[in-house]
Protein backbone atom coordinates (compact mmCIF):
# COMPACT_ATOMS: atom_id res chain seq x y z
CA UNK A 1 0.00 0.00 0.00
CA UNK A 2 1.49 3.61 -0.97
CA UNK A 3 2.33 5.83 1.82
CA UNK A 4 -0.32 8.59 -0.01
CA UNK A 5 -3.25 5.66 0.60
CA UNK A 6 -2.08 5.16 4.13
CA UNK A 7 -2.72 9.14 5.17
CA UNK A 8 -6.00 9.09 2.90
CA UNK A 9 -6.81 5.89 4.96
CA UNK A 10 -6.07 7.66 7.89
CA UNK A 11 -7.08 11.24 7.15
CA UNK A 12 -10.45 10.07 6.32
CA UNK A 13 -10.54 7.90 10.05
CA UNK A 14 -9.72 11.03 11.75
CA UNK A 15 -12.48 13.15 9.58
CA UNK A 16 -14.70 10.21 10.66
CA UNK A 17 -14.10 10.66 14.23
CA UNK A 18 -13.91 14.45 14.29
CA UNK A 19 -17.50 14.16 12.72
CA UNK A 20 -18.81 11.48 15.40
CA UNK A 21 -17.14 13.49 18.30
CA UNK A 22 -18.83 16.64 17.00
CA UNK A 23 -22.25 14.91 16.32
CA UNK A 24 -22.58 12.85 19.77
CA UNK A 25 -21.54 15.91 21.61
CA UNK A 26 -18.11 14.51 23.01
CA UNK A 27 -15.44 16.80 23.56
CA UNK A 28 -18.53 19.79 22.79
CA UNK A 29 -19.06 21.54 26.44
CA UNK A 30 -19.06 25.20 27.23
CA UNK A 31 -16.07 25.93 25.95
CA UNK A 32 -14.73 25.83 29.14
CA UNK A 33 -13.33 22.05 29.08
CA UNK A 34 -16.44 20.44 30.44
CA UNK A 35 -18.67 18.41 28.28
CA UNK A 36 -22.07 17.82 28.58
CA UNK A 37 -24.02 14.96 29.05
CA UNK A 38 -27.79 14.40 28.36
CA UNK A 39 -29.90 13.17 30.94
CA UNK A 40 -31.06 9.62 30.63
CA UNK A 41 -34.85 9.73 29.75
CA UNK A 42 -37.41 9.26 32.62
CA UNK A 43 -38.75 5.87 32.15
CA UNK A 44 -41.89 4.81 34.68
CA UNK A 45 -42.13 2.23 36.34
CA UNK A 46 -43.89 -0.92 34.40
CA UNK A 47 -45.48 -1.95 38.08
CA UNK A 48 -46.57 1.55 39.10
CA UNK A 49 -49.77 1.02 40.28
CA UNK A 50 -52.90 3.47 41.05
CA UNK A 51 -54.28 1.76 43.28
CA UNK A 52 -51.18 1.60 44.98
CA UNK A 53 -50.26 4.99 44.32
CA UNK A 54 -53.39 6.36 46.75
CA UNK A 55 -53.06 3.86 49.77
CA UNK A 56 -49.18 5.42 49.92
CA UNK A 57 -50.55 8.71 49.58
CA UNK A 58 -53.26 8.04 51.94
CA UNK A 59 -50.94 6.34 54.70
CA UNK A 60 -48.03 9.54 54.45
CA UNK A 61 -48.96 12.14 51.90
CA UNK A 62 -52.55 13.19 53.47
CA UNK A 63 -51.03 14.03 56.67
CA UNK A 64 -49.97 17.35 54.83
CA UNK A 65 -51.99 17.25 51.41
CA UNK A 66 -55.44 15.71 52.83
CA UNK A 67 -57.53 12.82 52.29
CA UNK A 68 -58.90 14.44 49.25
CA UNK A 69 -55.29 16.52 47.95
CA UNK A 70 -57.21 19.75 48.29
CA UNK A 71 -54.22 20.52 50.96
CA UNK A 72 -54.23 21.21 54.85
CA UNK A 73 -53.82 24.95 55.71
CA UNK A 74 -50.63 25.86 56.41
CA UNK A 75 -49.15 22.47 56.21
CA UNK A 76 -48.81 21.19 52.61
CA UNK A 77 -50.65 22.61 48.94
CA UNK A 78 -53.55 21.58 47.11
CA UNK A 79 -52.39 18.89 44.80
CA UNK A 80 -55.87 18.48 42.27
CA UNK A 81 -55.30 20.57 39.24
CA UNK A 82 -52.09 22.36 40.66
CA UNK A 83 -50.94 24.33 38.20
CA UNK A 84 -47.03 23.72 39.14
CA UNK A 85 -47.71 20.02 39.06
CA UNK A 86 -49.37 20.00 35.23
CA UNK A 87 -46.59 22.31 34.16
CA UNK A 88 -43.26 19.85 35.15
CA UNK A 89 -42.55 16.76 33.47
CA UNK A 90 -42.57 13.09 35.49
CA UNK A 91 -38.86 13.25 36.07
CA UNK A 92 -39.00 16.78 37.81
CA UNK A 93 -42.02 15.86 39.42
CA UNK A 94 -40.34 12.34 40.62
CA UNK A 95 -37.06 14.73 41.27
CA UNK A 96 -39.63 16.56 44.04
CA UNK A 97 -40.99 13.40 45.89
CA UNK A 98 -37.38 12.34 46.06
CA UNK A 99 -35.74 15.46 47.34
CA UNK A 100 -38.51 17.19 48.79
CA UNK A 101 -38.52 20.55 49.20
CA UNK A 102 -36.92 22.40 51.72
CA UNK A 103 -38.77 26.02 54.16
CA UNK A 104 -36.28 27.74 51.63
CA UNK A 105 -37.24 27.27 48.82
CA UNK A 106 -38.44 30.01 47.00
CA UNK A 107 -42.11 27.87 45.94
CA UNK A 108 -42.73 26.56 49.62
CA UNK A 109 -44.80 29.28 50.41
CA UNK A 110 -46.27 27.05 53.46
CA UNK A 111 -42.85 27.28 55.61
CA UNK A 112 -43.64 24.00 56.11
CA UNK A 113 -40.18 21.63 54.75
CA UNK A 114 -41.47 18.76 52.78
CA UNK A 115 -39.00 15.67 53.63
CA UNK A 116 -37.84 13.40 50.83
CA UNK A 117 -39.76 10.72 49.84
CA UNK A 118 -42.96 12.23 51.93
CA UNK A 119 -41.03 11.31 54.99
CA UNK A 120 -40.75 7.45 54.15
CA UNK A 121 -37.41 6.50 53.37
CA UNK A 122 -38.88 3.31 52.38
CA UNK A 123 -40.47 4.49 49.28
CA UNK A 124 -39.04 2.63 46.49
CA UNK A 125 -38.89 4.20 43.24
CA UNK A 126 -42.02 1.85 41.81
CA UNK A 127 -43.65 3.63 44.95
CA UNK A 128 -42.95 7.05 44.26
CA UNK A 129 -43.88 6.16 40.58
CA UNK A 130 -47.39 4.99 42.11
CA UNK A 131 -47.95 7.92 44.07
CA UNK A 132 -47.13 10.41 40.76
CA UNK A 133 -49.87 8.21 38.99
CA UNK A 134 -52.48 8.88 41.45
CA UNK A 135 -51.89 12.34 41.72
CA UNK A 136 -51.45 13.25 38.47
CA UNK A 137 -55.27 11.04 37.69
CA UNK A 138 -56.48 13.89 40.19
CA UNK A 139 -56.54 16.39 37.75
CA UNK A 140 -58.55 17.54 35.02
């Protein structure tokens, strides 16, 4: 093979992984050095259940939100056609229930913290995925 058809060879290897790099988004970033990475699509759970969903949201949820999710005063918000709740997607909204949502943050307007998970650290993520289904059926 002639030296020329070895650097073509090459050459065209290199164009092919320049083009990859640029089209997958490796070595991209801010132009600072970092790179960024998409996050990995919110997939729910095949065994989320409704009916599940409202006896975990009846046994730790209520306590704040009520029976019927129209919220306790001055403990936690009406959940039934909340606004916030229709305007996030499932992995923010499954985000909330696992983080909570600390007295400083600027939409707890209740100065009431609520804990990760509702307070059960037992949750499991099919769980939370339950609880999201029966709360989001609550809406219009």
């Amino acid at each position: 093979m002639s030296k020329l058809r070895i650097f073509r060879n090459r050459s065209g290897i290199i164009a092919a992984i320049a083009a990859l790099t640029v089209i997958s988004g490796c070595g991209g970033g801010s132009g600072t050095g970092e790179t960024t990475e998409a996050a990995p699509a919110f997939k729910m759970s095949p065994y989320a259940n409704i009916d599940a969903g409202k006896t975990n949201f009846m046994m730790v949820c209520s306590a704040c939100h009520g029976k019927d999710a129209l919220g306790l005063p001055n403990l936690g918000k009406q959940l039934v056609d909340n606004e916030y709740l229709k305007s996030i997607s499932d992995a923010e909204f499954y985000e909330l229930l696992v983080t909570g949502r600390g007295t400083e943050h600027p939409l707890n307007t209740t100065g009431v913290a609520m804990p990760p998970k509702g307070g059960n650290p037992a949750f499991s993520e099919k769980d939370l995925h339950s609880v999201m289904l029966y709360v989001r059926g609550l809406s219009k």
